[in-house]
C-alpha atoms as a PDB file:
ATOM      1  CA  UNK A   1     -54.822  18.787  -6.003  1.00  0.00           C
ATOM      2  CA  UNK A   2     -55.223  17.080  -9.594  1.00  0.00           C
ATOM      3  CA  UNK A   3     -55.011  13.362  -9.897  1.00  0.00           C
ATOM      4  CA  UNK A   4     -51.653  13.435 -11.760  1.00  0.00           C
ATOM      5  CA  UNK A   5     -50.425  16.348  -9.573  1.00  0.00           C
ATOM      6  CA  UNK A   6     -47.822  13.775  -7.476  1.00  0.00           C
ATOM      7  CA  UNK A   7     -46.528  12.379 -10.880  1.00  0.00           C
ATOM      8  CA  UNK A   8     -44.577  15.250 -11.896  1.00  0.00           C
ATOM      9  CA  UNK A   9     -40.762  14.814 -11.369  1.00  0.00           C
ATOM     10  CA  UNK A  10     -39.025  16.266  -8.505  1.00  0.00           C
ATOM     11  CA  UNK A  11     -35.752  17.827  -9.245  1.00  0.00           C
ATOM     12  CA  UNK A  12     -32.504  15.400  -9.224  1.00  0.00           C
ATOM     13  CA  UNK A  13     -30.038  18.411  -8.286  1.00  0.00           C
ATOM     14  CA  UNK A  14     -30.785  21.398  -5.687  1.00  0.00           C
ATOM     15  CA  UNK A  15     -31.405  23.948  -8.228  1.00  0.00           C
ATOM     16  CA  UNK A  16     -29.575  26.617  -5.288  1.00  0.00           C
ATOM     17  CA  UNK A  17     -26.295  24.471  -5.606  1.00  0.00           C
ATOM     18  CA  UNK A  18     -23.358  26.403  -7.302  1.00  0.00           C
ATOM     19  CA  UNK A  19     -23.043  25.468 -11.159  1.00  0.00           C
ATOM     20  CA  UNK A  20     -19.663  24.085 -10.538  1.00  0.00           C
ATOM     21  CA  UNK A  21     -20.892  21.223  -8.201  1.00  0.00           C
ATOM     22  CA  UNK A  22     -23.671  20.721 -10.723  1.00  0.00           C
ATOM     23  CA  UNK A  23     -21.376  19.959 -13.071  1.00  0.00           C
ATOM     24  CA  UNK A  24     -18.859  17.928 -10.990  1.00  0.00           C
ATOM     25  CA  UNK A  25     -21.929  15.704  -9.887  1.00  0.00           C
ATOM     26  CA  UNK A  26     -22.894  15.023 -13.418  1.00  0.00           C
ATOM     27  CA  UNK A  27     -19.126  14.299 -14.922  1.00  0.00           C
ATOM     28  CA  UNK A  28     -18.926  11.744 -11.498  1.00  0.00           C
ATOM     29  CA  UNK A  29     -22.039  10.262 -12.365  1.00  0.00           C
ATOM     30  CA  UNK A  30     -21.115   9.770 -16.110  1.00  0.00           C
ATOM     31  CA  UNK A  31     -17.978   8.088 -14.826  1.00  0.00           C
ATOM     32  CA  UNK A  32     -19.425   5.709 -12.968  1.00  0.00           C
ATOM     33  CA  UNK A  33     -21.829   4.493 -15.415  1.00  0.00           C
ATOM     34  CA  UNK A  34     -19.638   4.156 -18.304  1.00  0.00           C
ATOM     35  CA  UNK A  35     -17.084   2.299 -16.462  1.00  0.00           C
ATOM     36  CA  UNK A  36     -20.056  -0.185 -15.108  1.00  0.00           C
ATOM     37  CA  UNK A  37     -21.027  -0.403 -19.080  1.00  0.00           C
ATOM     38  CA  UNK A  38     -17.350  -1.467 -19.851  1.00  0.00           C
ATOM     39  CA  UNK A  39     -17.186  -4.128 -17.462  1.00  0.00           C
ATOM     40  CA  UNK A  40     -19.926  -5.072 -18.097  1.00  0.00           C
ATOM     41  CA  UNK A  41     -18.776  -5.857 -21.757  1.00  0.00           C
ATOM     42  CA  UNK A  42     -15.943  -7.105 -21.139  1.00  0.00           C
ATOM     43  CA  UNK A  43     -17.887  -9.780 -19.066  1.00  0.00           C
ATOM     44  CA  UNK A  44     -19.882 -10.619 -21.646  1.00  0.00           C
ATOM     45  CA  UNK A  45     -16.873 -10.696 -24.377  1.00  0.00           C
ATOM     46  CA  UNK A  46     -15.388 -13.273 -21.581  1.00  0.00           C
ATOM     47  CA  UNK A  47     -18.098 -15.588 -22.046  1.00  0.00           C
ATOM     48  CA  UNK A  48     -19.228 -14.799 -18.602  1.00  0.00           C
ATOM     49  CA  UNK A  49     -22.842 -14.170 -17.373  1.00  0.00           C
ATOM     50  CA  UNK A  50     -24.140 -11.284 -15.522  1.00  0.00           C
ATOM     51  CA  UNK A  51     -26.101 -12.123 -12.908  1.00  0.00           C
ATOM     52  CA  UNK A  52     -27.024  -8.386 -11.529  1.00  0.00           C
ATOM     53  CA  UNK A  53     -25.960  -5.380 -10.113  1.00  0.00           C
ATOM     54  CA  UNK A  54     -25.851  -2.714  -7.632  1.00  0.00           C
ATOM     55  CA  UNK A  55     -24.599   0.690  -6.657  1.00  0.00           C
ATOM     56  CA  UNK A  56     -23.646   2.249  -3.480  1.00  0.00           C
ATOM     57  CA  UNK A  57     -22.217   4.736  -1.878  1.00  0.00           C
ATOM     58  CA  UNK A  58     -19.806   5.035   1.231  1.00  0.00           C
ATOM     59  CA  UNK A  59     -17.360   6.861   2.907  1.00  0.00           C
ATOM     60  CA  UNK A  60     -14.720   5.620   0.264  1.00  0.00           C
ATOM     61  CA  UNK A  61     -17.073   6.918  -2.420  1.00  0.00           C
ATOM     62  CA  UNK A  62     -19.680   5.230  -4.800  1.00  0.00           C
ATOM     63  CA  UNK A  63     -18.876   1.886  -5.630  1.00  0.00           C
ATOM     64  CA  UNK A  64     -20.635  -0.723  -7.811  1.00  0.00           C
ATOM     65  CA  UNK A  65     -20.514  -4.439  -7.862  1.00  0.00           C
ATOM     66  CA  UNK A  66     -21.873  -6.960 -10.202  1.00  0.00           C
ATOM     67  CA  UNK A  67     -22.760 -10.259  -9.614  1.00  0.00           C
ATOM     68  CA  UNK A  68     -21.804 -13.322 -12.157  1.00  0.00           C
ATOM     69  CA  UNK A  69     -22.548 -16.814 -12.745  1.00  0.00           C
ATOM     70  CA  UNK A  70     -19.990 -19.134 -11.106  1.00  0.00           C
ATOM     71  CA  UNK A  71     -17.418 -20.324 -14.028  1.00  0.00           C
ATOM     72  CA  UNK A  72     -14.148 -22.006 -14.119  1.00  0.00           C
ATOM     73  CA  UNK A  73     -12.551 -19.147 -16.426  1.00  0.00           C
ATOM     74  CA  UNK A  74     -12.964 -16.865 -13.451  1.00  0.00           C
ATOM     75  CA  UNK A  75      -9.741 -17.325 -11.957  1.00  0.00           C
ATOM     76  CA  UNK A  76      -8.148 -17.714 -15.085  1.00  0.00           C
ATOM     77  CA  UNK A  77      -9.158 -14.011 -16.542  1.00  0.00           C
ATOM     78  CA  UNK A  78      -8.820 -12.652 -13.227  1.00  0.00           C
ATOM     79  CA  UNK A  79      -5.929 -14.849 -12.112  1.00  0.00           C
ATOM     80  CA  UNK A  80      -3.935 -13.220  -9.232  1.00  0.00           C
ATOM     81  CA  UNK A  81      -6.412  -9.820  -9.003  1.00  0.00           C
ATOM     82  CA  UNK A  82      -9.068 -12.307  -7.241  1.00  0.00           C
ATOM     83  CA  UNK A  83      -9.081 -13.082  -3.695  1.00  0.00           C
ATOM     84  CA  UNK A  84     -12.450 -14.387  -1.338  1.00  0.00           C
ATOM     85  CA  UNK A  85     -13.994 -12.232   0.682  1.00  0.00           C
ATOM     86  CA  UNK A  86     -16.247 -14.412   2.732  1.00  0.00           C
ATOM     87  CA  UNK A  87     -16.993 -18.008   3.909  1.00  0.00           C
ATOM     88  CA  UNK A  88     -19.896 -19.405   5.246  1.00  0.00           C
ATOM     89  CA  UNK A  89     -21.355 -22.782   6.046  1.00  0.00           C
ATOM     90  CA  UNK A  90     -24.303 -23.655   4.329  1.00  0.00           C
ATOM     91  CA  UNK A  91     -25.331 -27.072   5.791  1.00  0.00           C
ATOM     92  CA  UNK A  92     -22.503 -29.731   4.961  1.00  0.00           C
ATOM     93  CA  UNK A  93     -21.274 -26.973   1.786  1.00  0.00           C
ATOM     94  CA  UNK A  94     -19.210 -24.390   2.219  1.00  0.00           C
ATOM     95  CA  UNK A  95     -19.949 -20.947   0.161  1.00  0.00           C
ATOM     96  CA  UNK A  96     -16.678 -18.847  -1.025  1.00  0.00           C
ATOM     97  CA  UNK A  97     -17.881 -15.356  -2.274  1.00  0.00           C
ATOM     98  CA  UNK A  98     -14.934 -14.066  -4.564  1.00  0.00           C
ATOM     99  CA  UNK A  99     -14.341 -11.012  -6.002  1.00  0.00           C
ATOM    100  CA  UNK A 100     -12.436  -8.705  -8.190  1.00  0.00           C
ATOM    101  CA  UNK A 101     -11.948  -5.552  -9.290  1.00  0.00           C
ATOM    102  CA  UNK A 102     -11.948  -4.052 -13.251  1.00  0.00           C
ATOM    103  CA  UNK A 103     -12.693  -0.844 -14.668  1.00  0.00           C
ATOM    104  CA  UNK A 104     -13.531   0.705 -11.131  1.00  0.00           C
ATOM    105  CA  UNK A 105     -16.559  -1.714 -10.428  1.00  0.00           C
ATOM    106  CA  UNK A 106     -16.178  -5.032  -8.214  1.00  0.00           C
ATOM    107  CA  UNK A 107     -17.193  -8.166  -9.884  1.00  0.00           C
ATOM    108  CA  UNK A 108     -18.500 -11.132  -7.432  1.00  0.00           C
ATOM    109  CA  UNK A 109     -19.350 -14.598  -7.495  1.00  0.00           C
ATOM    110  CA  UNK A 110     -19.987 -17.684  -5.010  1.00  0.00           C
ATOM    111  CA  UNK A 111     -18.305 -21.167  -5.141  1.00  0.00           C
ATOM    112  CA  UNK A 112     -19.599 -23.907  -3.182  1.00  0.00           C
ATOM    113  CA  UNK A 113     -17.408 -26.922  -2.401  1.00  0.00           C
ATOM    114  CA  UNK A 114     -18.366 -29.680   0.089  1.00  0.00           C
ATOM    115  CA  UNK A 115     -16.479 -30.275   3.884  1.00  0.00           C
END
């Protein structure tokens, strides 16, 4: 075995899989990341900042959520479409993680207020 024998890529798609699932895999994939890119945008055309994110996949499909910086115009560009998902305690602060969903991704953020 060379030295730079494990650096060569392994294939992404099992090359025995029918063309047709090839295919679907790729348009799905495509899909995905363009609609990540426009949310993306339109975050940032909202003034809004992107903290990170992440992809998954379930049984409900693949599903990506990003992460932004708390802000006031939050619930004002998202306005009914938001809702919280989760409350915890954090000491004497309680931690709201919001979210909502645009362009088939689900944008999140945390609010802290105090008991």
């Amino acid at each position: 075995m060379k030295s730079a024998d494990h650096l060569h890529a392994l294939p992404m798609i099992d090359s025995a899989a029918a063309e047709q699932t090839r295919a679907t895999s790729v348009s799905m994939a495509t899909t995905l990341i363009m609609n990540l890119l426009r949310c993306v945008l339109f975050l940032i055309k909202n003034r809004l900042s992107v903290i990170s994110f992440r992809g998954y996949r379930d049984i409900g499909g693949d599903n990506i959520v990003i992460v932004v910086a708390p802000s006031p115009r939050l619930h004002a560009i998202f306005g009914e479409d938001c809702a919280w998902r989760q409350r915890r305690p954090d000491g004497e602060l309680t931690i709201y993680t919001w979210f909502a969903d645009r362009f088939g991704c689900r944008v999140e953020w945390e609010e802290v207020t105090c008991l």
